[in-house]
Protein backbone atom coordinates (compact mmCIF):
# COMPACT_ATOMS: atom_id res chain seq x y z
CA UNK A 1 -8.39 16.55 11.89
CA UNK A 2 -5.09 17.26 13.05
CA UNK A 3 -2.66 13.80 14.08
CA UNK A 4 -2.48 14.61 17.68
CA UNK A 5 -6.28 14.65 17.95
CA UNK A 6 -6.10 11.45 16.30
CA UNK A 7 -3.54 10.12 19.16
CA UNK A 8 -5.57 11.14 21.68
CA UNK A 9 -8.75 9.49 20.56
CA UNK A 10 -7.41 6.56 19.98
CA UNK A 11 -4.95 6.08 22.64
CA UNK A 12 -1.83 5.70 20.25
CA UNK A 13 1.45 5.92 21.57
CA UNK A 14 4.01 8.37 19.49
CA UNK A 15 7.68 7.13 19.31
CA UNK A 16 9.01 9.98 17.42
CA UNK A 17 7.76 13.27 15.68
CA UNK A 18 5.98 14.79 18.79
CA UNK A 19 6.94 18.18 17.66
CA UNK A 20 4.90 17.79 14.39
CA UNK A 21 1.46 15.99 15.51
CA UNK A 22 -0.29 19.50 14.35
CA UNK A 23 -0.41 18.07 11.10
CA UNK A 24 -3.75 18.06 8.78
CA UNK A 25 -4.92 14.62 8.29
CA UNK A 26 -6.61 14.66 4.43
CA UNK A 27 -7.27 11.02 4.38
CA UNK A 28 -5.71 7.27 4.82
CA UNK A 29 -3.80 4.50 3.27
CA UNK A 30 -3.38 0.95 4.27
CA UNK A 31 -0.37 -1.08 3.04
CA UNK A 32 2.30 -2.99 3.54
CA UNK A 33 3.40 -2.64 -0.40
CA UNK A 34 5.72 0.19 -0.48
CA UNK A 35 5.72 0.64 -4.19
CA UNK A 36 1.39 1.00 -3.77
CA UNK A 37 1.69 3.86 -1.12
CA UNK A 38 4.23 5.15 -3.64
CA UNK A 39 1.76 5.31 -6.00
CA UNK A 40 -1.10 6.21 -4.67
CA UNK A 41 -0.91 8.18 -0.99
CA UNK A 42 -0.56 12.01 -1.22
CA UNK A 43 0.23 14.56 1.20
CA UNK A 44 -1.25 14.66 4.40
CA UNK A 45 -2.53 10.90 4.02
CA UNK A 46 -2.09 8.40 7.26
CA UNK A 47 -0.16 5.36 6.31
CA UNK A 48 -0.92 1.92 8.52
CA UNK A 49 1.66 -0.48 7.94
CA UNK A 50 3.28 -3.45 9.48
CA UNK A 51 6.96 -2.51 8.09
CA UNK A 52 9.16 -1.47 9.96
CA UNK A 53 12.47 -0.07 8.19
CA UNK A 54 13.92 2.82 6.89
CA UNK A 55 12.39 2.12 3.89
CA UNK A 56 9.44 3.33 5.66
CA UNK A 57 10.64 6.55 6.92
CA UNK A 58 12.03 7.55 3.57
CA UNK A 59 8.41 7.19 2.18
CA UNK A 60 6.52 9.32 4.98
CA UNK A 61 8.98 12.28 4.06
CA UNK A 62 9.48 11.85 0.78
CA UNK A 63 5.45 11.88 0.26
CA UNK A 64 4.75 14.48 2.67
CA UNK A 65 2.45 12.08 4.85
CA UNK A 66 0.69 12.93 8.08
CA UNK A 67 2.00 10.04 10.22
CA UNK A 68 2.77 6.32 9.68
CA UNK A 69 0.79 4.50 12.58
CA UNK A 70 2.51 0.60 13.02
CA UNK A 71 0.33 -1.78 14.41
CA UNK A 72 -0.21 -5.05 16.53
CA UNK A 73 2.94 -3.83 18.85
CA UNK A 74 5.41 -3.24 16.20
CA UNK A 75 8.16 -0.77 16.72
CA UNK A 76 10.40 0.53 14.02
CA UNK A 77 13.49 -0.93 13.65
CA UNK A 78 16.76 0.24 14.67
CA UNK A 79 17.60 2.65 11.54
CA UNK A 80 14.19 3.47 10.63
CA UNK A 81 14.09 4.55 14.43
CA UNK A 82 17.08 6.83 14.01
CA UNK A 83 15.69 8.24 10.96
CA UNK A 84 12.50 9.21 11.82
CA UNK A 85 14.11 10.89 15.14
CA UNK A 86 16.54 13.31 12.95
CA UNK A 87 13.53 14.38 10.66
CA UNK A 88 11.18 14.44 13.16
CA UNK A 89 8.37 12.54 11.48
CA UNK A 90 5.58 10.84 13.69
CA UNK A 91 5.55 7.68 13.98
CA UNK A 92 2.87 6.21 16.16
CA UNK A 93 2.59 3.28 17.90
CA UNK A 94 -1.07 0.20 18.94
CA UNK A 95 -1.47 -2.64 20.25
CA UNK A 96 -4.63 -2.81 18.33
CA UNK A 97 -4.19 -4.87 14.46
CA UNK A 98 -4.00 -3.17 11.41
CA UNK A 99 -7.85 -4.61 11.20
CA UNK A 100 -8.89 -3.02 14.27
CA UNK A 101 -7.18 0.31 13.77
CA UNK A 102 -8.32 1.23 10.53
CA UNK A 103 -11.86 0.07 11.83
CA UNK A 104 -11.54 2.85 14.56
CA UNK A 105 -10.24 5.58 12.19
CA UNK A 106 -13.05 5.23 10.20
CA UNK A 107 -15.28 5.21 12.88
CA UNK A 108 -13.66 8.67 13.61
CA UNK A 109 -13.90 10.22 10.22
CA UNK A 110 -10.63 9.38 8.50
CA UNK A 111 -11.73 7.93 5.13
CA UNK A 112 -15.41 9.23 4.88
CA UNK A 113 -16.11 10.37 1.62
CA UNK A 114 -17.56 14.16 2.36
């Protein structure tokens, strides 16, 4: 499944990286531990986190992920912002908790076992 069919199902709002939601989605991570998604997400993964830096940005590139999707209203912060603009990385945006949103991705098929 490709990240802007993802958007669309779920109604998630994309701050930056519009010109790259074609991407293949192989699968999810959920963390908030930077060193974890370090460790363990590969490419192509979707990472839901509630952090918001540049930190974060540096991690989606540098590990060839999907899309970070930030949850319960967050928006990146000023830097991480910039950042994800220049390398043109999506970054998508709910209302809906980081509970809630991994809840509906499964529901969707990200994270079924095949």
């Amino acid at each position: 499944m490709q990240v802007k069919e993802i958007v669309h199902s779920l109604g998630l709002q994309v701050f930056s990286g519009e010109e790259n939601l074609e991407k293949e989605v192989t699968g999810g991570i959920i963390s908030d531990i930077l060193s974890d998604v370090m460790a363990q997400a590969s490419k192509g993964r979707l990472w839901v986190t509630n952090q918001t830096h540049e930190n974060v940005v540096a991690i989606v590139f540098f590990k060839s992920l999907a899309a970070v999707i930030l949850p319960g209203g967050l928006q990146p912060d000023e830097e991480a912002a910039t950042k994800a603009r220049e390398k043109k990385l999506p970054v998508l945006l709910t209302n809906l908790s980081a509970f809630e949103i991994v809840g509906k991705l499964y529901e969707i098929g990200i994270g079924k076992s095949d």
